[in-house]
C-alpha atoms as a PDB file:
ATOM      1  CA  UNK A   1       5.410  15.429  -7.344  1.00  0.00           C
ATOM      2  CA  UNK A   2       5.822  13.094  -4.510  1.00  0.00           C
ATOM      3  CA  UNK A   3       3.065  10.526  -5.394  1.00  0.00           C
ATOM      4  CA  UNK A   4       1.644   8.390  -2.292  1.00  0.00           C
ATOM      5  CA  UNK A   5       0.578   4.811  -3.643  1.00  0.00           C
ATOM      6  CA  UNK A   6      -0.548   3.303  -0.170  1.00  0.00           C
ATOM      7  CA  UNK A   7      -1.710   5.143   2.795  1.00  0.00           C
ATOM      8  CA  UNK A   8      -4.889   4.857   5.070  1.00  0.00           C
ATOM      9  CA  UNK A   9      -6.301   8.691   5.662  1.00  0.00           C
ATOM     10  CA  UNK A  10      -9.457   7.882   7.546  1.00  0.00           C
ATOM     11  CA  UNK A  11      -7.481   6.156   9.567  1.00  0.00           C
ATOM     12  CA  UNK A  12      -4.958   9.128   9.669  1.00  0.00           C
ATOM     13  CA  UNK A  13      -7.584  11.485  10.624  1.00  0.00           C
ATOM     14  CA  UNK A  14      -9.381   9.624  12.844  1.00  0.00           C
ATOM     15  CA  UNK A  15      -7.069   7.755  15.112  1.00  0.00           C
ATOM     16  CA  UNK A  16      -3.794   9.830  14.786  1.00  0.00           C
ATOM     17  CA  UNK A  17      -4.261  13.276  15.345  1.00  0.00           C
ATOM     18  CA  UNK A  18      -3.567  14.376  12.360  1.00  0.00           C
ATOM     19  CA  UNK A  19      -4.766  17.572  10.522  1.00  0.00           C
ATOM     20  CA  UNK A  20      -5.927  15.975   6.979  1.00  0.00           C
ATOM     21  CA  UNK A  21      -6.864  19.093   5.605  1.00  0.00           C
ATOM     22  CA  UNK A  22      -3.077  20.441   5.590  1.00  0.00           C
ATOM     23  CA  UNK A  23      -1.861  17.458   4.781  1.00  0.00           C
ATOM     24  CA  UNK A  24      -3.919  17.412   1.192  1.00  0.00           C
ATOM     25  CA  UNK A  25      -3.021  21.265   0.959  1.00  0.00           C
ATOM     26  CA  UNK A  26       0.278  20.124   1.299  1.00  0.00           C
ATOM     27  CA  UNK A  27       0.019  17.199  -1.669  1.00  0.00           C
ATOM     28  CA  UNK A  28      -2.134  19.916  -3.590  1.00  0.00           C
ATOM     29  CA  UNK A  29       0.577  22.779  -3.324  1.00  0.00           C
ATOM     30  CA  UNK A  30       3.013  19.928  -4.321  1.00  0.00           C
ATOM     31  CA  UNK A  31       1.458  19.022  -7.563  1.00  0.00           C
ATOM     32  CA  UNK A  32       1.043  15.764  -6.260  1.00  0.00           C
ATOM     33  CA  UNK A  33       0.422  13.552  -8.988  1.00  0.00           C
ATOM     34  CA  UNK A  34      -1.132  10.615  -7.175  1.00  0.00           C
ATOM     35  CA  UNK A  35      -2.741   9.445  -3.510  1.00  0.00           C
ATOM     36  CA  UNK A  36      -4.260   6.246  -3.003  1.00  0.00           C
ATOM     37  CA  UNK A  37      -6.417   5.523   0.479  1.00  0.00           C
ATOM     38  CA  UNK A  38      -6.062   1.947   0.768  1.00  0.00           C
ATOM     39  CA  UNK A  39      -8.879   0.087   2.048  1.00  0.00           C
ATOM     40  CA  UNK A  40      -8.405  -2.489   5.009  1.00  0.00           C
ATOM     41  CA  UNK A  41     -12.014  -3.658   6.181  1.00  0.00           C
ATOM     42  CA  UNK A  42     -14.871  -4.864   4.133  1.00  0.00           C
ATOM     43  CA  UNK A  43     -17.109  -1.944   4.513  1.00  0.00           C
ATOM     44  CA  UNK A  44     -14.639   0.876   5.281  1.00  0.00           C
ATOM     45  CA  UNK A  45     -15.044   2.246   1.807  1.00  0.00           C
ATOM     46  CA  UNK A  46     -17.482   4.882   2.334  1.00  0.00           C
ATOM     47  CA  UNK A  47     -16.193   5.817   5.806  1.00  0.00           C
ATOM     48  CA  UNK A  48     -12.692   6.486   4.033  1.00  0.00           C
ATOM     49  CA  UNK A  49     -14.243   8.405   1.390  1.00  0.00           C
ATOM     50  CA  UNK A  50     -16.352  11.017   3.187  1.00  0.00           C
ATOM     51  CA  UNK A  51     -13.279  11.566   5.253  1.00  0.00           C
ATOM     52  CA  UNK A  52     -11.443  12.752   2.443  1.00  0.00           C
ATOM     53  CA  UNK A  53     -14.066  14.722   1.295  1.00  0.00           C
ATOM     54  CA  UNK A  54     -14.943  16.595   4.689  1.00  0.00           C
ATOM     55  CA  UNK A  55     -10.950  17.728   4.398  1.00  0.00           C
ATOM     56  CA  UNK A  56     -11.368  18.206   1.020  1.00  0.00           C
ATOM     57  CA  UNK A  57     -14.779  20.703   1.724  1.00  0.00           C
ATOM     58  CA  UNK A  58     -12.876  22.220   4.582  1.00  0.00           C
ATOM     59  CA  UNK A  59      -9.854  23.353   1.878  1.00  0.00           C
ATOM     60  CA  UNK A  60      -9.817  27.269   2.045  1.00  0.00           C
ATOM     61  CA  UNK A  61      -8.517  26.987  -1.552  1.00  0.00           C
ATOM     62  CA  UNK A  62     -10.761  26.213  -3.877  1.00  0.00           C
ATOM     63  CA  UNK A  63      -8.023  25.368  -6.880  1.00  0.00           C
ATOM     64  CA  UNK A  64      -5.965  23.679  -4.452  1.00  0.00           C
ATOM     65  CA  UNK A  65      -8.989  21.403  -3.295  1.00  0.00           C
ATOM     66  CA  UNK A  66      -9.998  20.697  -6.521  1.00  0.00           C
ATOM     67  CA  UNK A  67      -6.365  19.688  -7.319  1.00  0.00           C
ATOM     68  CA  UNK A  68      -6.912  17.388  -4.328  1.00  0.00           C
ATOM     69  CA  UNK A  69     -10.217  15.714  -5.129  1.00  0.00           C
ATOM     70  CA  UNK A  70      -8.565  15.306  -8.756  1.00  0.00           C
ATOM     71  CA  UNK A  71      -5.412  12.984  -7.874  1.00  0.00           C
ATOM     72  CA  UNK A  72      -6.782  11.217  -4.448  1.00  0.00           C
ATOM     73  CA  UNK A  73      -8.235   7.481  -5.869  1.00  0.00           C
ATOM     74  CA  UNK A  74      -9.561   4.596  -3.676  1.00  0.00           C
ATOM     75  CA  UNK A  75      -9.377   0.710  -3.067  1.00  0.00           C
ATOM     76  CA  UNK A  76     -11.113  -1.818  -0.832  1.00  0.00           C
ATOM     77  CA  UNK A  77      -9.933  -5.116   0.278  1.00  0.00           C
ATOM     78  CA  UNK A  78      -9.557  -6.899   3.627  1.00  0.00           C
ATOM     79  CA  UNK A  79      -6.367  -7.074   5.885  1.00  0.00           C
ATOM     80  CA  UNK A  80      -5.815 -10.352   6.865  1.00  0.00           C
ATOM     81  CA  UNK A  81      -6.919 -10.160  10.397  1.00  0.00           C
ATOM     82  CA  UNK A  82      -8.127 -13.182  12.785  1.00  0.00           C
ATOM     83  CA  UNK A  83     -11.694 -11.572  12.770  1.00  0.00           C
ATOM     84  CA  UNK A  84     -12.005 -11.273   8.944  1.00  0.00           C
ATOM     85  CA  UNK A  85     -10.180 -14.773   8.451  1.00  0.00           C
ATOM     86  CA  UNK A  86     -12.790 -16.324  10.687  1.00  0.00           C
ATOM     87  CA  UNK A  87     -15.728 -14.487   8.893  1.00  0.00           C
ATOM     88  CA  UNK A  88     -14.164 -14.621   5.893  1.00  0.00           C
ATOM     89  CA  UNK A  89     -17.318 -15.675   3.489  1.00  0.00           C
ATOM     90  CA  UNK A  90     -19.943 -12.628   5.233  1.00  0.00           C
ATOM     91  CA  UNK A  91     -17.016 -10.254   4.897  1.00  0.00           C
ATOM     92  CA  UNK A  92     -16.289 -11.110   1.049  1.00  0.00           C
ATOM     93  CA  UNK A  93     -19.898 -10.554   0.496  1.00  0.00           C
ATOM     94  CA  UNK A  94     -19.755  -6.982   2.501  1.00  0.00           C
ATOM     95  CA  UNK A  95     -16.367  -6.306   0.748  1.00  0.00           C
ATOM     96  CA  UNK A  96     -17.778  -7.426  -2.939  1.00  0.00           C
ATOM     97  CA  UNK A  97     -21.165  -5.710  -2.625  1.00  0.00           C
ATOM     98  CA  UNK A  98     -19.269  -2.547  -1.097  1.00  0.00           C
ATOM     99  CA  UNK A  99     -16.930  -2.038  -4.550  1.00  0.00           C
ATOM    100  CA  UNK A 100     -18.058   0.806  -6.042  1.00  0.00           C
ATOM    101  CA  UNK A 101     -17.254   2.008  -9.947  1.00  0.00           C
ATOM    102  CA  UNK A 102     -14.172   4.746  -8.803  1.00  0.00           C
ATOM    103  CA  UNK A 103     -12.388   1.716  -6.977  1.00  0.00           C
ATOM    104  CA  UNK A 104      -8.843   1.280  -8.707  1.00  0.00           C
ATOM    105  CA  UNK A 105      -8.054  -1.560  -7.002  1.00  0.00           C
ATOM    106  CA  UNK A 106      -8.540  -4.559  -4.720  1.00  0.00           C
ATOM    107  CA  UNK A 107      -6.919  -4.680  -1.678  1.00  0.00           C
ATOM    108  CA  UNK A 108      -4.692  -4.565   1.119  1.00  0.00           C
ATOM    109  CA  UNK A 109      -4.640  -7.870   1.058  1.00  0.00           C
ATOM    110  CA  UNK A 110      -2.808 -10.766   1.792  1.00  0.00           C
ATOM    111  CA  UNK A 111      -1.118 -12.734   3.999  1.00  0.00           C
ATOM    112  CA  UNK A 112       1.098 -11.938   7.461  1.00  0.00           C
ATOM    113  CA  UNK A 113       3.339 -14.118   9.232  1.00  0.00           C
ATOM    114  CA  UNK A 114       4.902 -11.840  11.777  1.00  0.00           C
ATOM    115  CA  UNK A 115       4.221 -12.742  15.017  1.00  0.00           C
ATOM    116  CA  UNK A 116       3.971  -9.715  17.388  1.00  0.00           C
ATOM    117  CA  UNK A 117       2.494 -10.332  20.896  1.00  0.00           C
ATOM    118  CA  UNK A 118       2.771  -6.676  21.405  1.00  0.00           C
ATOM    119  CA  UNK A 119       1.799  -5.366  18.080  1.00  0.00           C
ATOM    120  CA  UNK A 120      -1.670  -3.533  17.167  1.00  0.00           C
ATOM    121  CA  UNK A 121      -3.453  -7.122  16.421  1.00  0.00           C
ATOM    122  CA  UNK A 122      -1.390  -9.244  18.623  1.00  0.00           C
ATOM    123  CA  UNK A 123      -0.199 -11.497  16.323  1.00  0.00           C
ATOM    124  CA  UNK A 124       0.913 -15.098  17.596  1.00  0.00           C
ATOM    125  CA  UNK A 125       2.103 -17.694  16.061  1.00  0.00           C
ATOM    126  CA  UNK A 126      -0.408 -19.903  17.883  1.00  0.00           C
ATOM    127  CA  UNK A 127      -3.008 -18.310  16.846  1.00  0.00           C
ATOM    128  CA  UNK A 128      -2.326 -19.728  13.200  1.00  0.00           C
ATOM    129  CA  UNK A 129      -3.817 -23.646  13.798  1.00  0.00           C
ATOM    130  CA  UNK A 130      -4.554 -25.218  10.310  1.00  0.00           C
ATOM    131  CA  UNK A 131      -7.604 -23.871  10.005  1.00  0.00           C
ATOM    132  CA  UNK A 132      -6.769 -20.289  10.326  1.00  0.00           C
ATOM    133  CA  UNK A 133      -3.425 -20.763   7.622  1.00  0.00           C
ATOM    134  CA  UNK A 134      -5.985 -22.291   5.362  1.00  0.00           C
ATOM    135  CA  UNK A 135      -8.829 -18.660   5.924  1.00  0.00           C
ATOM    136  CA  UNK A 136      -5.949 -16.773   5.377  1.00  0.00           C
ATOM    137  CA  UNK A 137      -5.019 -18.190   1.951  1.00  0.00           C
ATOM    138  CA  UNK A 138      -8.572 -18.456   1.141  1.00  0.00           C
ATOM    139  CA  UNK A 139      -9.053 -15.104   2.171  1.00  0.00           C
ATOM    140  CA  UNK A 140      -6.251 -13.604   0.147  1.00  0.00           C
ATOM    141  CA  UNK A 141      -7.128 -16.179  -3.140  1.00  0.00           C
ATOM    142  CA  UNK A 142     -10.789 -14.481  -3.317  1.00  0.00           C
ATOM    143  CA  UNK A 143      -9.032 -11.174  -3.402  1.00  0.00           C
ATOM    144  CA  UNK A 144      -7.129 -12.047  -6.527  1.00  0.00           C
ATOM    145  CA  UNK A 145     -10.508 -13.621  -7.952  1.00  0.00           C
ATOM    146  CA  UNK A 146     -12.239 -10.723  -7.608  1.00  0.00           C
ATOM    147  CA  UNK A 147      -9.110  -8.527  -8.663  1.00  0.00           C
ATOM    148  CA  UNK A 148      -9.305 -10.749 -11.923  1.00  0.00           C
ATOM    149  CA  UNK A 149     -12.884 -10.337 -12.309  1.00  0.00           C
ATOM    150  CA  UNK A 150     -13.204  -6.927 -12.106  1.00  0.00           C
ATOM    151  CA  UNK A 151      -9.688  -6.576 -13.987  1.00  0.00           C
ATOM    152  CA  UNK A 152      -8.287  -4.563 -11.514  1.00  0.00           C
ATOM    153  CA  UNK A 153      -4.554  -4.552  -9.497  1.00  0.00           C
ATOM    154  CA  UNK A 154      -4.072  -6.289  -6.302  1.00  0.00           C
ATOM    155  CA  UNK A 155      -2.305  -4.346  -3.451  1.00  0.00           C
ATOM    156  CA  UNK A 156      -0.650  -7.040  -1.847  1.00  0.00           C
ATOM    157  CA  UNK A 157       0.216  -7.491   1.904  1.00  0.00           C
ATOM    158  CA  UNK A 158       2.651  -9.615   2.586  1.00  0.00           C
ATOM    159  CA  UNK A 159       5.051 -10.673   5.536  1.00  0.00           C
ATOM    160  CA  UNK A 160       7.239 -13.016   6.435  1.00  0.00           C
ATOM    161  CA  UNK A 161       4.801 -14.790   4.062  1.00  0.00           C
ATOM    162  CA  UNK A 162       6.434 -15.148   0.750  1.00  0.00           C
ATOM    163  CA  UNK A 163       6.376 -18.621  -0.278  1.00  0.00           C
ATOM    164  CA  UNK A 164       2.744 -18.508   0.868  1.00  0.00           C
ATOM    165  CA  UNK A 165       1.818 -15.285  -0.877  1.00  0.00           C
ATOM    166  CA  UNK A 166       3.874 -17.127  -4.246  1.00  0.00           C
ATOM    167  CA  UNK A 167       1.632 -19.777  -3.548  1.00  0.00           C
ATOM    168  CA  UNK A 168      -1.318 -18.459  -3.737  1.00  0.00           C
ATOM    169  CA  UNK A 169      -0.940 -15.948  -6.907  1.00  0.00           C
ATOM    170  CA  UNK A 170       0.511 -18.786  -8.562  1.00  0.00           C
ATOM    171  CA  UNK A 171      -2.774 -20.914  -7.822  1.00  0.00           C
ATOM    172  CA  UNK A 172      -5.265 -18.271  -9.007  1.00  0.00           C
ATOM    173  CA  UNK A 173      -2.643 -17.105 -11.890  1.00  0.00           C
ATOM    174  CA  UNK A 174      -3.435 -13.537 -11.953  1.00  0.00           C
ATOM    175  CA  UNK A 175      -0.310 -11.338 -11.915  1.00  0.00           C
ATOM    176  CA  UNK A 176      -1.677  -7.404 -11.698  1.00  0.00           C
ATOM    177  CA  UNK A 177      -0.761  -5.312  -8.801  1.00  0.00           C
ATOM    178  CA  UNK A 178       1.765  -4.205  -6.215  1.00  0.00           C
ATOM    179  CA  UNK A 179       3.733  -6.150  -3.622  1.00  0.00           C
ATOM    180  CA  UNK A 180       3.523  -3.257  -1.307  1.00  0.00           C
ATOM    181  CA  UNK A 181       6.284  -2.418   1.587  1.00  0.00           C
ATOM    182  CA  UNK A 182       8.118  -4.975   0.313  1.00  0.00           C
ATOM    183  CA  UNK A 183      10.083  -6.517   2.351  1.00  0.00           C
ATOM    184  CA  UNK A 184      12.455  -9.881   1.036  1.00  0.00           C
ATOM    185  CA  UNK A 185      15.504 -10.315  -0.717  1.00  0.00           C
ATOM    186  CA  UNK A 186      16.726  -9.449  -4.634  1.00  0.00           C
ATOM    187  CA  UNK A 187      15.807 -13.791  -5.317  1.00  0.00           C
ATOM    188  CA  UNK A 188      11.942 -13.207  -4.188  1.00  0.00           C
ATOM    189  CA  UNK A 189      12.010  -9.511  -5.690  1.00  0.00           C
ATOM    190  CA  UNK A 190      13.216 -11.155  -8.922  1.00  0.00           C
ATOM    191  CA  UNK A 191      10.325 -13.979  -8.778  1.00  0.00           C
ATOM    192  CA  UNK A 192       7.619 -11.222  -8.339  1.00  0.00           C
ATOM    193  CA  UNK A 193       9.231  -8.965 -11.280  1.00  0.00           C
ATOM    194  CA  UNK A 194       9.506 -12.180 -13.771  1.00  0.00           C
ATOM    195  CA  UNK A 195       5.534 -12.369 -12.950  1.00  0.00           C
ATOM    196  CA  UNK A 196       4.659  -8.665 -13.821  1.00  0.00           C
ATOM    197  CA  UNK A 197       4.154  -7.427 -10.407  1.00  0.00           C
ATOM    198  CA  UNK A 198       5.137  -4.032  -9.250  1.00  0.00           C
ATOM    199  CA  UNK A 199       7.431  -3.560  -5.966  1.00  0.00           C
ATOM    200  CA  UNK A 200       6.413  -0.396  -3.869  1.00  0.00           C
ATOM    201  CA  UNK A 201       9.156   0.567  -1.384  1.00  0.00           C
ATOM    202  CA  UNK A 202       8.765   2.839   1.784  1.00  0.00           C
ATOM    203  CA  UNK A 203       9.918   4.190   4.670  1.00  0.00           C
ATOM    204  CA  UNK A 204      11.547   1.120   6.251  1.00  0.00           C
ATOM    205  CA  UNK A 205      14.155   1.260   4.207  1.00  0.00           C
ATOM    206  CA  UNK A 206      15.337   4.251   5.042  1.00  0.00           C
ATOM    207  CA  UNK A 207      16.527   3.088   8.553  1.00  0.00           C
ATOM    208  CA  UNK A 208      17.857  -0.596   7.582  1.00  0.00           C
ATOM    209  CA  UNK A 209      20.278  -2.049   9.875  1.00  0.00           C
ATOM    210  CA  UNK A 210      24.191  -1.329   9.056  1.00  0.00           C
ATOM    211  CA  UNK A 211      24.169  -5.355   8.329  1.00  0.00           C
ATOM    212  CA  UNK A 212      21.722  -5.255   6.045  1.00  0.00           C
ATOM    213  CA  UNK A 213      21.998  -1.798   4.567  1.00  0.00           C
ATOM    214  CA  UNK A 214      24.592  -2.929   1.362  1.00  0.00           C
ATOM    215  CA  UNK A 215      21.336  -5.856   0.326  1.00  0.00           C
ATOM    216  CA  UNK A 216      18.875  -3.305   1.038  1.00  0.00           C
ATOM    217  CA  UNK A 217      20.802  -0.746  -1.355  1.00  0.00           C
ATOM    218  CA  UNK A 218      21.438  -3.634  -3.868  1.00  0.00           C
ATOM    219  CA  UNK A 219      17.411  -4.370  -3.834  1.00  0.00           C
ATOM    220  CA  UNK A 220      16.964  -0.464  -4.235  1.00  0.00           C
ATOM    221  CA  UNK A 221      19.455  -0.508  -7.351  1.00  0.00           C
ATOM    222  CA  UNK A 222      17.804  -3.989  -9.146  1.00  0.00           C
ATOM    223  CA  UNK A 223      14.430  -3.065  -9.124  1.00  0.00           C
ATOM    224  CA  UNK A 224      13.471  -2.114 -12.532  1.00  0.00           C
ATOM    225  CA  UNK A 225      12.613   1.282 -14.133  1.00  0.00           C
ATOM    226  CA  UNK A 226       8.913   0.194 -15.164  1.00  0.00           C
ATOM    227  CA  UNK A 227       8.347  -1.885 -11.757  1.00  0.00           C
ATOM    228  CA  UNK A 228       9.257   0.736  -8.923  1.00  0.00           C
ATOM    229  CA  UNK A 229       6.867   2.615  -6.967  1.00  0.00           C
ATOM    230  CA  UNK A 230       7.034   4.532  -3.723  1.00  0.00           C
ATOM    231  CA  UNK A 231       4.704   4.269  -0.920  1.00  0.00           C
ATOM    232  CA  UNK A 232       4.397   5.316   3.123  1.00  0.00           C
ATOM    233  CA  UNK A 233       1.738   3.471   4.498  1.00  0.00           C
ATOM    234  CA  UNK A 234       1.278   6.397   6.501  1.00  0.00           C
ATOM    235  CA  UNK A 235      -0.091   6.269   9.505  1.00  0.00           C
ATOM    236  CA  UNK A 236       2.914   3.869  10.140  1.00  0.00           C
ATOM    237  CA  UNK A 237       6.815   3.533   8.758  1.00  0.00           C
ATOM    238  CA  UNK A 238       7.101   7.199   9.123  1.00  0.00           C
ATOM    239  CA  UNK A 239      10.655   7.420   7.380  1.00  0.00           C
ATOM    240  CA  UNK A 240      13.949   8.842   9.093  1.00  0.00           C
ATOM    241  CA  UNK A 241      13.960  11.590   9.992  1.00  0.00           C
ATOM    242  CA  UNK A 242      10.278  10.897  11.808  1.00  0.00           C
ATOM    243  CA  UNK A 243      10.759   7.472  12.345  1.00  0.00           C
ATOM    244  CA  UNK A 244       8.373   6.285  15.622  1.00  0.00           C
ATOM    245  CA  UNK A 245       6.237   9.380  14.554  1.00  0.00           C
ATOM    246  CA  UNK A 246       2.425   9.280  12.774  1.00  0.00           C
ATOM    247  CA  UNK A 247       3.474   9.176   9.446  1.00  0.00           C
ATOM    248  CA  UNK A 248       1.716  11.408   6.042  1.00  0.00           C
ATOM    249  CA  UNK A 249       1.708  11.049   2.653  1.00  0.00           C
ATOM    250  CA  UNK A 250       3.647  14.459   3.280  1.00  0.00           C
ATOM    251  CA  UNK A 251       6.928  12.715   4.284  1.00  0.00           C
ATOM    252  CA  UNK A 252       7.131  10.370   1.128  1.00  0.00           C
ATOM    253  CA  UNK A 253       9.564  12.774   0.191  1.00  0.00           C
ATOM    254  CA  UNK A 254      11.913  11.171   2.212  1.00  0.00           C
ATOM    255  CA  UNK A 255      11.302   7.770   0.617  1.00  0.00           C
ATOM    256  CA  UNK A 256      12.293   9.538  -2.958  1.00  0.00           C
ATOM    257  CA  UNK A 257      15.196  11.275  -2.031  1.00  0.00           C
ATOM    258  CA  UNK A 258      17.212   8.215  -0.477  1.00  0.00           C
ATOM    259  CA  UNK A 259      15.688   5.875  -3.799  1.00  0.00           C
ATOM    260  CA  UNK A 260      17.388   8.451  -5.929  1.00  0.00           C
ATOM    261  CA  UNK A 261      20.386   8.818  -3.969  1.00  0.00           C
ATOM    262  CA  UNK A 262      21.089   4.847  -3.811  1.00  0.00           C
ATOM    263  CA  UNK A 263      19.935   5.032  -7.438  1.00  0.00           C
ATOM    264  CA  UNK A 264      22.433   8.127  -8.625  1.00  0.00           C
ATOM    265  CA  UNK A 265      19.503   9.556 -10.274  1.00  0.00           C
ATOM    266  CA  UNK A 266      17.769  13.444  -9.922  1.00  0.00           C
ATOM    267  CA  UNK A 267      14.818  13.565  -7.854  1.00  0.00           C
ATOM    268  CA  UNK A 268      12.949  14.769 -11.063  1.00  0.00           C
ATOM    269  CA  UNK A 269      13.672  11.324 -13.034  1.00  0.00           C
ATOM    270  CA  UNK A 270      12.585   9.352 -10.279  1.00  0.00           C
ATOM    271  CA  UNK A 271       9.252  11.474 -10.123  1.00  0.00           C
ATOM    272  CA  UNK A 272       8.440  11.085 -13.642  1.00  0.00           C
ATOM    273  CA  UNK A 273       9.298   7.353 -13.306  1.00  0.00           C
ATOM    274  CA  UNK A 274       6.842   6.670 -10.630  1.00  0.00           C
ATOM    275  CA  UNK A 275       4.457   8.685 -11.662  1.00  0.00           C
ATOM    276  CA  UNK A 276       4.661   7.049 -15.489  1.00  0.00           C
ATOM    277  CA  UNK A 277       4.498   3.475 -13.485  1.00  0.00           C
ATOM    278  CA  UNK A 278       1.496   4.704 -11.734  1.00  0.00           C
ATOM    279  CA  UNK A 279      -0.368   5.832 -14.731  1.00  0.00           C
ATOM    280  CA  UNK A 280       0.241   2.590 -16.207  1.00  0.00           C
ATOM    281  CA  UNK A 281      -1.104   0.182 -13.628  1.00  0.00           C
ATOM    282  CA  UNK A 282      -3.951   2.398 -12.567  1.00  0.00           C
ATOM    283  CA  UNK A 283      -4.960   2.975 -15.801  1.00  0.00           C
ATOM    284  CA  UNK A 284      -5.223   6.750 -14.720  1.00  0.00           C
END
């Protein structure tokens, strides 16, 4: 139970601290259903997936690891950082030449317009001229081109973005994938849904601000049966009540149990319903 469609583990075991070998016991002794490591540079896939396998190898279990090697799954794409947007054509090459036959999907990628001095990548919005806006489109528009070509999802980033990101699905017209962490309204929710796209929801909105909290609860509640999925983006958006800690797949949990509580369903429909969605877009 407790399926994980978005988190980064190399970069949870590398940068973070954390102990990735309990954290797949912990998915395996779960039953976890599904784990997706979500690619973010054009040649991290191999890093990401010897990473998982030296936890994997390191498993004292051997049932239990093979339960883990069985439901983890892998994508590659390109967050839409200044470096990559600049280099955009060598890193397409790196990223295309780099897919291998087990990838399930293309992506993170997308397009971000939150500008965060202080953040990770400080972010500005000067640092978006013309010419940068247009690499970042073009960036994200070869994404869903090769997404198409290979007929895979997209996991799409996208923030404070969303006419942008509209924009540029609607210009390569290829509707398969995941708006993932979503973040807008019920209106752009309902534009994405009428296009076929999944919305994956995660541990942000389980500390919403009171004067947002009844829109955020109304989003949770419109979202369709066949178009939700859960998420943590772990290492980050670690979900009350870790919130400002290293987040795991481990503490998706917490993303389920307030879904079905705003939803007034048992956490056991909710599994089976993401897992069922998961199955279908994956083609697993």
């Amino acid at each position: 139970m407790f399926s994980d469609t978005h988190f980064h583990f190399k970069m949870m075991t590398d940068e973070r601290g954390i102990d990735g070998v309990q954290v797949l016991t912990t998915m395996a002794q779960r039953d976890c259903f599904f784990g997706l490591d979500i690619g973010t540079r054009a040649g991290d896939l191999a890093g990401r997936r010897l990473a998982v396998e030296k936890c994997i190898n390191a498993m004292t279990d051997s049932q239990l690891a093979q339960k883990a090697r069985s439901f983890m799954y892998f994508t590659a794409g390109i967050w839409p950082d200044i470096d990559s947007i600049k280099d955009r054509q060598n890193q397409l090459k790196l990223l295309r030449d780099s897919v291998t036959p087990d990838v399930i999907a293309i992506g993170e990628c997308g397009l971000d317009h939150h500008w965060n001095p202080s953040g990770a990548d400080g972010r500005t919005e000067s640092d978006f001229d013309e010419q940068i806006y247009r690499g970042e489109r073009e960036l994200f528009e070869a994404h869903i081109e090769l997404a198409r070509e290979l007929g895979l999802p997209v996991i799409v980033h996208s923030r404070d973005a969303y006419q942008d990101t509209l924009d540029c699905i609607k210009n390569i017209g290829y509707d398969n994938g995941i708006i993932h962490c979503y973040s807008y309204g019920i209106e752009e929710a309902r534009t994405f849904l009428d296009r076929g796209w999944y919305i994956a929801l995660g541990g942000g909105i389980t500390y919403t601000k009171k004067s947002k909290l009844e829109q955020m609860e109304a989003l949770i509640r419109y979202i369709p049966d066949d178009r939700l999925l859960t998420e943590t983006d772990a290492p980050y958006l670690a979900p009350v009540p870790f919130r400002g800690q290293s987040n795991t797949p481990v503490l998706v949990e917490h993303v389920f149990n307030y879904i079905a509580q705003v939803r007034s369903i048992s956490i056991e429909a909710l599994n089976q319903t993401v897992d069922q969605n998961i199955a279908r877009l994956f083609k697993i």
